[in-house]
C-alpha atoms as a PDB file:
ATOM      1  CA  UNK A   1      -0.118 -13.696 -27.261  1.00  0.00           C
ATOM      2  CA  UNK A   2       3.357 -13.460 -27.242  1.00  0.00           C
ATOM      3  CA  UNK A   3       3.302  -9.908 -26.751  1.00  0.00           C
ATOM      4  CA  UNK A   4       1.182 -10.087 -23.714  1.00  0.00           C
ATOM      5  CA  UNK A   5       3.349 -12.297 -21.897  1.00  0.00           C
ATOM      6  CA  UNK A   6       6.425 -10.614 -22.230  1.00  0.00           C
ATOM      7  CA  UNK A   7       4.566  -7.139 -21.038  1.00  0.00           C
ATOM      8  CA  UNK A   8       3.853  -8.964 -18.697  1.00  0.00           C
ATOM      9  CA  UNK A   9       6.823 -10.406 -17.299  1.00  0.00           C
ATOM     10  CA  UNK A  10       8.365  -7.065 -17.665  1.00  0.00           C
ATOM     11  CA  UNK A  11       5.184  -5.830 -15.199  1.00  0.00           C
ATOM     12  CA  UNK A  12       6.029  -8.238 -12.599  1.00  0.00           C
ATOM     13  CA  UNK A  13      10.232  -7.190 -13.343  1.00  0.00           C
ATOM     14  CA  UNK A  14       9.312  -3.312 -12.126  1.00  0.00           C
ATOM     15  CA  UNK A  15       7.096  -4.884  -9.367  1.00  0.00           C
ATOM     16  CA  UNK A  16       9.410  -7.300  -7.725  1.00  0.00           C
ATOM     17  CA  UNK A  17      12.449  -4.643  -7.855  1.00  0.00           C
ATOM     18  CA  UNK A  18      11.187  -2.038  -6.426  1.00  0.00           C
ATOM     19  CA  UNK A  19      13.211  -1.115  -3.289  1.00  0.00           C
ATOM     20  CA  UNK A  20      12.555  -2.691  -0.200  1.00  0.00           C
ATOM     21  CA  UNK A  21      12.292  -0.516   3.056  1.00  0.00           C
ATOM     22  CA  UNK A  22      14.979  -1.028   5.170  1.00  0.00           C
ATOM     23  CA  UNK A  23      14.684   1.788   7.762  1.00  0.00           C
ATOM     24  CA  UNK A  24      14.645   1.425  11.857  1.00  0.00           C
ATOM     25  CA  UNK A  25      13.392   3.621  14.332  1.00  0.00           C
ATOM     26  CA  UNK A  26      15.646   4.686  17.218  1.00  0.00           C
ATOM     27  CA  UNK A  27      13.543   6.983  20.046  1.00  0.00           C
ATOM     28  CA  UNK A  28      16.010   8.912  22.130  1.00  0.00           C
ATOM     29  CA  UNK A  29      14.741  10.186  25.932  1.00  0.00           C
ATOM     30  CA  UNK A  30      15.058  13.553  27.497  1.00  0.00           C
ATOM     31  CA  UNK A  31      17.321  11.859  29.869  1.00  0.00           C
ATOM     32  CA  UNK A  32      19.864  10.246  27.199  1.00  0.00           C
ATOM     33  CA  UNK A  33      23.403  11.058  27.404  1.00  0.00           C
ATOM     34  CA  UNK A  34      23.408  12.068  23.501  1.00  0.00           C
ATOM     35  CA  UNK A  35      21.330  15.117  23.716  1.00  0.00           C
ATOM     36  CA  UNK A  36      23.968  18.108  24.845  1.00  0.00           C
ATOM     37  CA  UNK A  37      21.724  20.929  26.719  1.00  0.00           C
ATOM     38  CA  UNK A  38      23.071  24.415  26.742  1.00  0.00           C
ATOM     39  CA  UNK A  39      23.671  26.901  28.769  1.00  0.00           C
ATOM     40  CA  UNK A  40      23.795  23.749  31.495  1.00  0.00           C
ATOM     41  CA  UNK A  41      21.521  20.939  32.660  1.00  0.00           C
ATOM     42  CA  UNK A  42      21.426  23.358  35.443  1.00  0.00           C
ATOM     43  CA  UNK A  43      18.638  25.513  33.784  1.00  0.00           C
ATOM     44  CA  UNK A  44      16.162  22.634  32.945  1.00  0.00           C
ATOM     45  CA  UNK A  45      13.907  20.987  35.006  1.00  0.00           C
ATOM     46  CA  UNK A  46      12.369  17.687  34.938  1.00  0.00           C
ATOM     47  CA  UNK A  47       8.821  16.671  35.754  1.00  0.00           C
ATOM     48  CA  UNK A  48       7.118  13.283  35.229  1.00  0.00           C
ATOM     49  CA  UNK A  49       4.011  12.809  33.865  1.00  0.00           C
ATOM     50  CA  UNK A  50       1.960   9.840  32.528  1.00  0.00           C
ATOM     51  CA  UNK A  51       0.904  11.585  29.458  1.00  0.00           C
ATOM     52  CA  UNK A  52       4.733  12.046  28.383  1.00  0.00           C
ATOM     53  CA  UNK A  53       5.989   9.483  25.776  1.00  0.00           C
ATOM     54  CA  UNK A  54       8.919   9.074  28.421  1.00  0.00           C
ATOM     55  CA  UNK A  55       6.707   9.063  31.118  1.00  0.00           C
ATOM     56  CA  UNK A  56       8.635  12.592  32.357  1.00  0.00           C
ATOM     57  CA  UNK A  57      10.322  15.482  30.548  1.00  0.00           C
ATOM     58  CA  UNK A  58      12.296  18.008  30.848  1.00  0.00           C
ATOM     59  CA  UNK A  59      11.549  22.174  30.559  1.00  0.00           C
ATOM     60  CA  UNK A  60      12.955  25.327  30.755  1.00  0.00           C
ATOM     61  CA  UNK A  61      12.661  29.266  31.101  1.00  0.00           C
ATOM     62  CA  UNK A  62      15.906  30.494  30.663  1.00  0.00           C
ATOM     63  CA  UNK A  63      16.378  32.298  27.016  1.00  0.00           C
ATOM     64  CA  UNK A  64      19.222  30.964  25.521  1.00  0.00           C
ATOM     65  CA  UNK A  65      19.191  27.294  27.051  1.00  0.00           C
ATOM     66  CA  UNK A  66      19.084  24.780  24.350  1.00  0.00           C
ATOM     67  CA  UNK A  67      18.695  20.784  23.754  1.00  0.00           C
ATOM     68  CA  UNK A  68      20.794  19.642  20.558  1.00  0.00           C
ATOM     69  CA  UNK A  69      21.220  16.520  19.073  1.00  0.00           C
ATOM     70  CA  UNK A  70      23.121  14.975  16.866  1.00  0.00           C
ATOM     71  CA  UNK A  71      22.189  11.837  14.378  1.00  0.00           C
ATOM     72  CA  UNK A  72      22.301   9.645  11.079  1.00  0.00           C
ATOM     73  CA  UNK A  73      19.086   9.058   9.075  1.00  0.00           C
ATOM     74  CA  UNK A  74      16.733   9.500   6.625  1.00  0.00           C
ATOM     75  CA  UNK A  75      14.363  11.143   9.738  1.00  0.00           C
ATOM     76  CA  UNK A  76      13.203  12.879  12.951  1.00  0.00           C
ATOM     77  CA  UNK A  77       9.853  13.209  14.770  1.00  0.00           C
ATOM     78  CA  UNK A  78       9.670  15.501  17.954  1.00  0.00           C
ATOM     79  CA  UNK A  79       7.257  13.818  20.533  1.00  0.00           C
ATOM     80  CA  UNK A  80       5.587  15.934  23.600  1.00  0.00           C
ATOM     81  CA  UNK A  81       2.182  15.915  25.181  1.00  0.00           C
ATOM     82  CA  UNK A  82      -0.130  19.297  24.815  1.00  0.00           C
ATOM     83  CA  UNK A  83      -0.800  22.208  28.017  1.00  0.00           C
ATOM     84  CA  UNK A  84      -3.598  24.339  28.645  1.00  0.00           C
ATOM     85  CA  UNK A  85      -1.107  27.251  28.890  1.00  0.00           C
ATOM     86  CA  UNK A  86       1.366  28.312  26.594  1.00  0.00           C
ATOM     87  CA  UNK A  87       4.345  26.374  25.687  1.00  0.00           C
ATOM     88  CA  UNK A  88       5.808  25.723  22.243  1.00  0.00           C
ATOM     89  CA  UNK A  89       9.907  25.505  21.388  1.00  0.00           C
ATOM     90  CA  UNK A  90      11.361  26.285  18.446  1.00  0.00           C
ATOM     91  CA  UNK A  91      13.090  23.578  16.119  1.00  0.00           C
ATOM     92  CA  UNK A  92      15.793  23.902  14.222  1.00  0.00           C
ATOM     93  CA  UNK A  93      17.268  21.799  12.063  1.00  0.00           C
ATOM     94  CA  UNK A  94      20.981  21.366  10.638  1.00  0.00           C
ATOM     95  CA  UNK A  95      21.642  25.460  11.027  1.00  0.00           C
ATOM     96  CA  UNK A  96      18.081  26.336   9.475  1.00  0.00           C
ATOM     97  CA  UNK A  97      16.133  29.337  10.922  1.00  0.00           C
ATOM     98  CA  UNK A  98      13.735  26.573  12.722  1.00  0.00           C
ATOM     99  CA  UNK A  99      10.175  25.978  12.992  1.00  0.00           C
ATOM    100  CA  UNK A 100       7.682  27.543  15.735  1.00  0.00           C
ATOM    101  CA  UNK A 101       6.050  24.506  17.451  1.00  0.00           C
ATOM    102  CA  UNK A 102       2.537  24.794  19.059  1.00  0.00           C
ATOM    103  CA  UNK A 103       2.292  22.284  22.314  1.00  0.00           C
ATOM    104  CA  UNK A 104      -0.808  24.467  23.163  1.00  0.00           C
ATOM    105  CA  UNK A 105      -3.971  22.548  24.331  1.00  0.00           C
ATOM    106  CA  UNK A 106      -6.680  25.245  22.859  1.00  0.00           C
ATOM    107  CA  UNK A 107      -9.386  23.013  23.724  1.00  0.00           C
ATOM    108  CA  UNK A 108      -9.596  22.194  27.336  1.00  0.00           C
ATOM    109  CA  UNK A 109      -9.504  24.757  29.980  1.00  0.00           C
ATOM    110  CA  UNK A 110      -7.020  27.576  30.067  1.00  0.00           C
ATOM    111  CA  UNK A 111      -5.253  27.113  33.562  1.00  0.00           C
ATOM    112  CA  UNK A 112      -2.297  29.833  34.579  1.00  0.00           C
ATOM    113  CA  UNK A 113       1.617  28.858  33.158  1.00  0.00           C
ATOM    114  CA  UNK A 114       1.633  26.315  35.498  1.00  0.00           C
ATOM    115  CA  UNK A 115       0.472  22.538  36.090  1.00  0.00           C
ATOM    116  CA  UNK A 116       0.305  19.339  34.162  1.00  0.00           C
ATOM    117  CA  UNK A 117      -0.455  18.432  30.690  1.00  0.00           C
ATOM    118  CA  UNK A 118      -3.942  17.839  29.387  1.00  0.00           C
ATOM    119  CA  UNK A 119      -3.367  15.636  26.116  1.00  0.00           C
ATOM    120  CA  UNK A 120      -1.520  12.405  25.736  1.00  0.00           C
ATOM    121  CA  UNK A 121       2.177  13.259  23.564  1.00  0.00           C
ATOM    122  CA  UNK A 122       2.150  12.875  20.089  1.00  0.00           C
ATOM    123  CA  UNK A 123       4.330  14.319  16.908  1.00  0.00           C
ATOM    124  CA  UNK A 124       4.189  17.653  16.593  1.00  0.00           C
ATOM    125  CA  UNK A 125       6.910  18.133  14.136  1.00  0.00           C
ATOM    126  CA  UNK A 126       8.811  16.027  11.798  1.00  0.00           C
ATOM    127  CA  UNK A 127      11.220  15.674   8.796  1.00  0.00           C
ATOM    128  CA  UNK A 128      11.959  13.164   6.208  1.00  0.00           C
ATOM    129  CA  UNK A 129      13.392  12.067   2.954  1.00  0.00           C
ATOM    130  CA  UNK A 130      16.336  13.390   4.592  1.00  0.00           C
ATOM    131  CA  UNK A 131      19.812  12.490   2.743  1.00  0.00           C
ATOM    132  CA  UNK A 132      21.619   9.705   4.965  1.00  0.00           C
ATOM    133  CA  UNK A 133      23.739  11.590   6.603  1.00  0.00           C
ATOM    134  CA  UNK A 134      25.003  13.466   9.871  1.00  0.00           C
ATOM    135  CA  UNK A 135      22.096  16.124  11.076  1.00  0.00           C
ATOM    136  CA  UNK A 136      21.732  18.195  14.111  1.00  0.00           C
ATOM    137  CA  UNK A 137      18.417  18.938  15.748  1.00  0.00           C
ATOM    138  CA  UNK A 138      18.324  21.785  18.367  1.00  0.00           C
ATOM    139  CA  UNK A 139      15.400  22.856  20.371  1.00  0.00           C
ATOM    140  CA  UNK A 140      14.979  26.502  22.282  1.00  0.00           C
ATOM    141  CA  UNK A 141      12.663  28.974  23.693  1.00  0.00           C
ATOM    142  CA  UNK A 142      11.068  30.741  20.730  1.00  0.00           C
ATOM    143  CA  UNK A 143      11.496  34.606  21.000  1.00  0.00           C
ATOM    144  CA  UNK A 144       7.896  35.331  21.856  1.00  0.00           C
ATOM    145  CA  UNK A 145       7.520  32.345  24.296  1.00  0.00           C
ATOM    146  CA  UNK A 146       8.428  30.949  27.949  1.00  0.00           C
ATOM    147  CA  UNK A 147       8.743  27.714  28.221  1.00  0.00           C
ATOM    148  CA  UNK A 148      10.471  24.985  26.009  1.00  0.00           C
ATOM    149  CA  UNK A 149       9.982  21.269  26.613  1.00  0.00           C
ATOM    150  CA  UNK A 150      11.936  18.087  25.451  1.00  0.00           C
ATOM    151  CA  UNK A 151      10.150  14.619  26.199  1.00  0.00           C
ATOM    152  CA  UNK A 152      11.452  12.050  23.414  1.00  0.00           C
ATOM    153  CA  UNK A 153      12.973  12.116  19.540  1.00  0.00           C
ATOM    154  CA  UNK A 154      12.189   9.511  17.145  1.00  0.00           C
ATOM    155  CA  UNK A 155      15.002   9.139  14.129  1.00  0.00           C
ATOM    156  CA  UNK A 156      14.812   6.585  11.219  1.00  0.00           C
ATOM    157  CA  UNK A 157      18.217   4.927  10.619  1.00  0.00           C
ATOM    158  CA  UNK A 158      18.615   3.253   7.209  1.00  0.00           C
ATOM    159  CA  UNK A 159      20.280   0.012   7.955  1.00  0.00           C
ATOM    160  CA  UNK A 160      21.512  -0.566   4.043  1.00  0.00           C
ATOM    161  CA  UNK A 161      19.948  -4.004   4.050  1.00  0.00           C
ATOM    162  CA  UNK A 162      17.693  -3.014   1.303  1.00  0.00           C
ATOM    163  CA  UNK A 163      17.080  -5.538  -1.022  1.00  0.00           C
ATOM    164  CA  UNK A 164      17.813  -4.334  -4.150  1.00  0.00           C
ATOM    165  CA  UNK A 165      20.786  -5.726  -5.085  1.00  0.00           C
ATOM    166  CA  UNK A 166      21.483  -9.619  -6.394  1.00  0.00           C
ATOM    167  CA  UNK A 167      20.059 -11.153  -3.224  1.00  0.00           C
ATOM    168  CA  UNK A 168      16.256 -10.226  -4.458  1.00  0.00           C
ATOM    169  CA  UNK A 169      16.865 -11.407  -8.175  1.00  0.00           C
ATOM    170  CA  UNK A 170      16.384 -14.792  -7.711  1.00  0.00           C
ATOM    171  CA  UNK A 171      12.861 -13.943  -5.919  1.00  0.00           C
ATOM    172  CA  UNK A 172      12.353 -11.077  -8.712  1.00  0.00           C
ATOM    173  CA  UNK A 173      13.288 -14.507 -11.810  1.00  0.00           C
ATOM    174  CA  UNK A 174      11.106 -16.794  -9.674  1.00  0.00           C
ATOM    175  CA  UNK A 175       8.122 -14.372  -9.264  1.00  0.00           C
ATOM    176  CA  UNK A 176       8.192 -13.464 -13.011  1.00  0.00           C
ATOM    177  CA  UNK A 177       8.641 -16.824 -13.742  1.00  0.00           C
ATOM    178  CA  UNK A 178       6.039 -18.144 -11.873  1.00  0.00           C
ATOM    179  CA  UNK A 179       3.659 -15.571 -12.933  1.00  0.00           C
ATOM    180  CA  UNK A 180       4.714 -16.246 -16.484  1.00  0.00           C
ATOM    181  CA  UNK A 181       3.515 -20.060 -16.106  1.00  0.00           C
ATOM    182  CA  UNK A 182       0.105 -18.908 -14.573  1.00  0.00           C
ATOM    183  CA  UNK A 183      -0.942 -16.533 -17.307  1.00  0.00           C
ATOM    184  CA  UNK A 184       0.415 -19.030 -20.161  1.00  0.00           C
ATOM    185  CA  UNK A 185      -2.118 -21.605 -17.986  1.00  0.00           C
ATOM    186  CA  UNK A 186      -5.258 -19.281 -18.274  1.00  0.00           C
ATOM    187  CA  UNK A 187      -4.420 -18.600 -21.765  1.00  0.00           C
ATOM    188  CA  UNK A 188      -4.263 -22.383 -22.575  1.00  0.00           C
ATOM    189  CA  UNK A 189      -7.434 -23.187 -20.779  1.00  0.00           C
ATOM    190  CA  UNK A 190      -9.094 -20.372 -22.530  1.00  0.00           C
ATOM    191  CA  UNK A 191      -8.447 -21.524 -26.041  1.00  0.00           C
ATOM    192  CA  UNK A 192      -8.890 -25.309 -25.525  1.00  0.00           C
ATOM    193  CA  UNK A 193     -12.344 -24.145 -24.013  1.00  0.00           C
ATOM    194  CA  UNK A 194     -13.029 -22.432 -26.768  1.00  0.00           C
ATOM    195  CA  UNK A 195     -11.842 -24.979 -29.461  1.00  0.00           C
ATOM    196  CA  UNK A 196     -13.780 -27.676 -27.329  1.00  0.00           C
ATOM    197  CA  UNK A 197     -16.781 -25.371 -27.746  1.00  0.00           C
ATOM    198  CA  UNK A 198     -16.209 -24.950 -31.381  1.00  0.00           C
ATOM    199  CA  UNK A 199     -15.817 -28.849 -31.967  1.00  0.00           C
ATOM    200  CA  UNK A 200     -19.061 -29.561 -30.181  1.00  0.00           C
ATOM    201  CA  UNK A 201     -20.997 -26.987 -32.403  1.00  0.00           C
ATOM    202  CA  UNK A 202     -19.520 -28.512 -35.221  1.00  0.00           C
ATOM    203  CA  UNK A 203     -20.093 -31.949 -34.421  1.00  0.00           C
ATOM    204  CA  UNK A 204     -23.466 -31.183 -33.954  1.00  0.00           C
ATOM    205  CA  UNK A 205     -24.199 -29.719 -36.925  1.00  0.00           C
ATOM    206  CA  UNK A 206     -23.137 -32.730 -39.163  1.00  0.00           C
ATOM    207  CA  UNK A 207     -24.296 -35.291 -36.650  1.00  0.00           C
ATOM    208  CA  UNK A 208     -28.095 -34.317 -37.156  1.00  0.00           C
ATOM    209  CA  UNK A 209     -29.858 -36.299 -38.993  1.00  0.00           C
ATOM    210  CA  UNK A 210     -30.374 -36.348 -42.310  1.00  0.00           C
ATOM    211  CA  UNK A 211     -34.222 -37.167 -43.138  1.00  0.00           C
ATOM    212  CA  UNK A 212     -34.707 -38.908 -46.801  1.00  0.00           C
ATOM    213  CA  UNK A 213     -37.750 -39.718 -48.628  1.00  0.00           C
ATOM    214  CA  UNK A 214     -39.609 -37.074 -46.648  1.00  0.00           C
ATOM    215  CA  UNK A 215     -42.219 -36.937 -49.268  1.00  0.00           C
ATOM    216  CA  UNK A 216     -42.777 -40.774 -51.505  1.00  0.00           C
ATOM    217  CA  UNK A 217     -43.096 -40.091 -54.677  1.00  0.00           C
ATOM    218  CA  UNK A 218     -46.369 -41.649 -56.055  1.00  0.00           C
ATOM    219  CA  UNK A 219     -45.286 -44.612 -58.187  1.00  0.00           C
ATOM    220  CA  UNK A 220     -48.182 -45.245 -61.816  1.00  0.00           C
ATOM    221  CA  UNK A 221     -48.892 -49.069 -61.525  1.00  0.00           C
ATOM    222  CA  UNK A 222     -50.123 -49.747 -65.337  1.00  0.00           C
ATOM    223  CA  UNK A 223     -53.536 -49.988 -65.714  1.00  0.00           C
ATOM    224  CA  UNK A 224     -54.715 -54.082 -64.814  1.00  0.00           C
ATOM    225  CA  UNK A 225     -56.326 -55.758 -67.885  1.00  0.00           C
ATOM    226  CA  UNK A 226     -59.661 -56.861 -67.396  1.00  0.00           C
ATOM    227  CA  UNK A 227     -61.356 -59.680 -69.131  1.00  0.00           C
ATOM    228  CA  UNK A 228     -64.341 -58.500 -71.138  1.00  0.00           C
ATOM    229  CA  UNK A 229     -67.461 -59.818 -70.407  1.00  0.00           C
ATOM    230  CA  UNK A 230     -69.601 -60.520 -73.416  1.00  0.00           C
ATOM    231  CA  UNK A 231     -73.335 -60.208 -72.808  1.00  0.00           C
ATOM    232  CA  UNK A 232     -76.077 -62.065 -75.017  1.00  0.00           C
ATOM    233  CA  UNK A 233     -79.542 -60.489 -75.325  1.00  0.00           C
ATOM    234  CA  UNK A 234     -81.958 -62.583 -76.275  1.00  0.00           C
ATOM    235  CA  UNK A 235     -85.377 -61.549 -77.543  1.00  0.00           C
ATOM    236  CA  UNK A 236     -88.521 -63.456 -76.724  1.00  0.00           C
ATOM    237  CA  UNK A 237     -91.368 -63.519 -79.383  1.00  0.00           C
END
């Protein structure tokens, strides 16, 4: 039993101390003063839209014009609606080669490179389990493409208030403790059940009773003496 509880305790040790998320998401607008575009501003154009996550975004079809920006965290999500025309960017991400990114709408109705979008924005490209440190995300014209679009970037920040350290023993002792108590309480009712259960078969066993003299053994009486009982005969001549 012993050996039970302790596994036990050590079960509920690895469950209570495992880390605790401690991560906040930061979304950054086409329009924010952090994001640096290149050659100029001068060569993107904005447009608003109600399917944008920012309600409006920003494009462009100049090669060479770029959107970078710079953060801190474990994360990054690139948000953007869908076209019925081709557009797509290219992501790249601390000096990598960068990713080709589809914001094609293949199944509505192919219009000409022009007009709004036809599907609500949504991720189309992400990283995590990034270290915590300083990235850079920059976003282009891909090399077989037109038109590049920036609406919104999502980043997760890790705020180092995980709870790992002492302030969650106290809550990882009390847990274990607690759960300690409840399975030495099921244990305890368990075997005083069972003892109870044992005690009543016993008792019942040498509580039945005991029937004696089930057969009488037939007692001789001696034989009674009778008086003999002399008869005379007599003859008449």
């Amino acid at each position: 039993m012993t050996f039970y509880l302790l596994l036990s305790f050590l079960f509920l040790v690895v469950i209570f101390s495992s880390p605790v998320a401690a991560l906040q998401n930061l979304t950054i607008s086409w329009q924010n003063s952090s994001i640096v575009y290149q050659q100029n501003s001068s060569v993107w154009s904005s447009a608003p839209s109600s399917l944008d996550y920012s309600q409006s975004h920003t494009y462009t079809t100049t090669k060479g014009a770029s959107a970078s920006f710079q953060f801190t965290g474990v994360a990054i999500y690139y948000e953007a609606a869908s076209w019925p025309y081709p557009v797509s960017v290219n992501i790249s991400l601390d000096g990598d080669s960068g990713t080709f990114v589809d914001l094609r709408d293949y199944l509505s109705p192919q219009t000409p490179t022009t007009g709004s979008a036809s599907v609500s924005a949504s991720t189309h490209w992400y990283r995590t389990g990034l270290n915590n440190t300083s990235h850079t995300i920059v976003i282009s014209i891909p090399d077989n493409a037109t038109t590049a679009v920036v609406d919104a970037l999502i980043y997760s920040v890790d705020t180092g208030d995980s709870q790992t350290g002492s302030t969650i023993w106290p809550i990882i002792v009390g847990g274990a403790l607690g759960g300690l108590v409840l399975i030495g309480a099921i244990v305890a009712f368990i075997f005083l059940y069972r003892r109870r259960q044992k005690k009543k078969q016993e008792g019942a066993l040498w509580d039945a009773p005991v029937l004696e003299n089930l057969m009488t053994p037939l007692i001789s009486h001696p034989a009674e003496a009778f008086p003999l009982v002399s008869v005379r005969i007599q003859h008449c001549s």
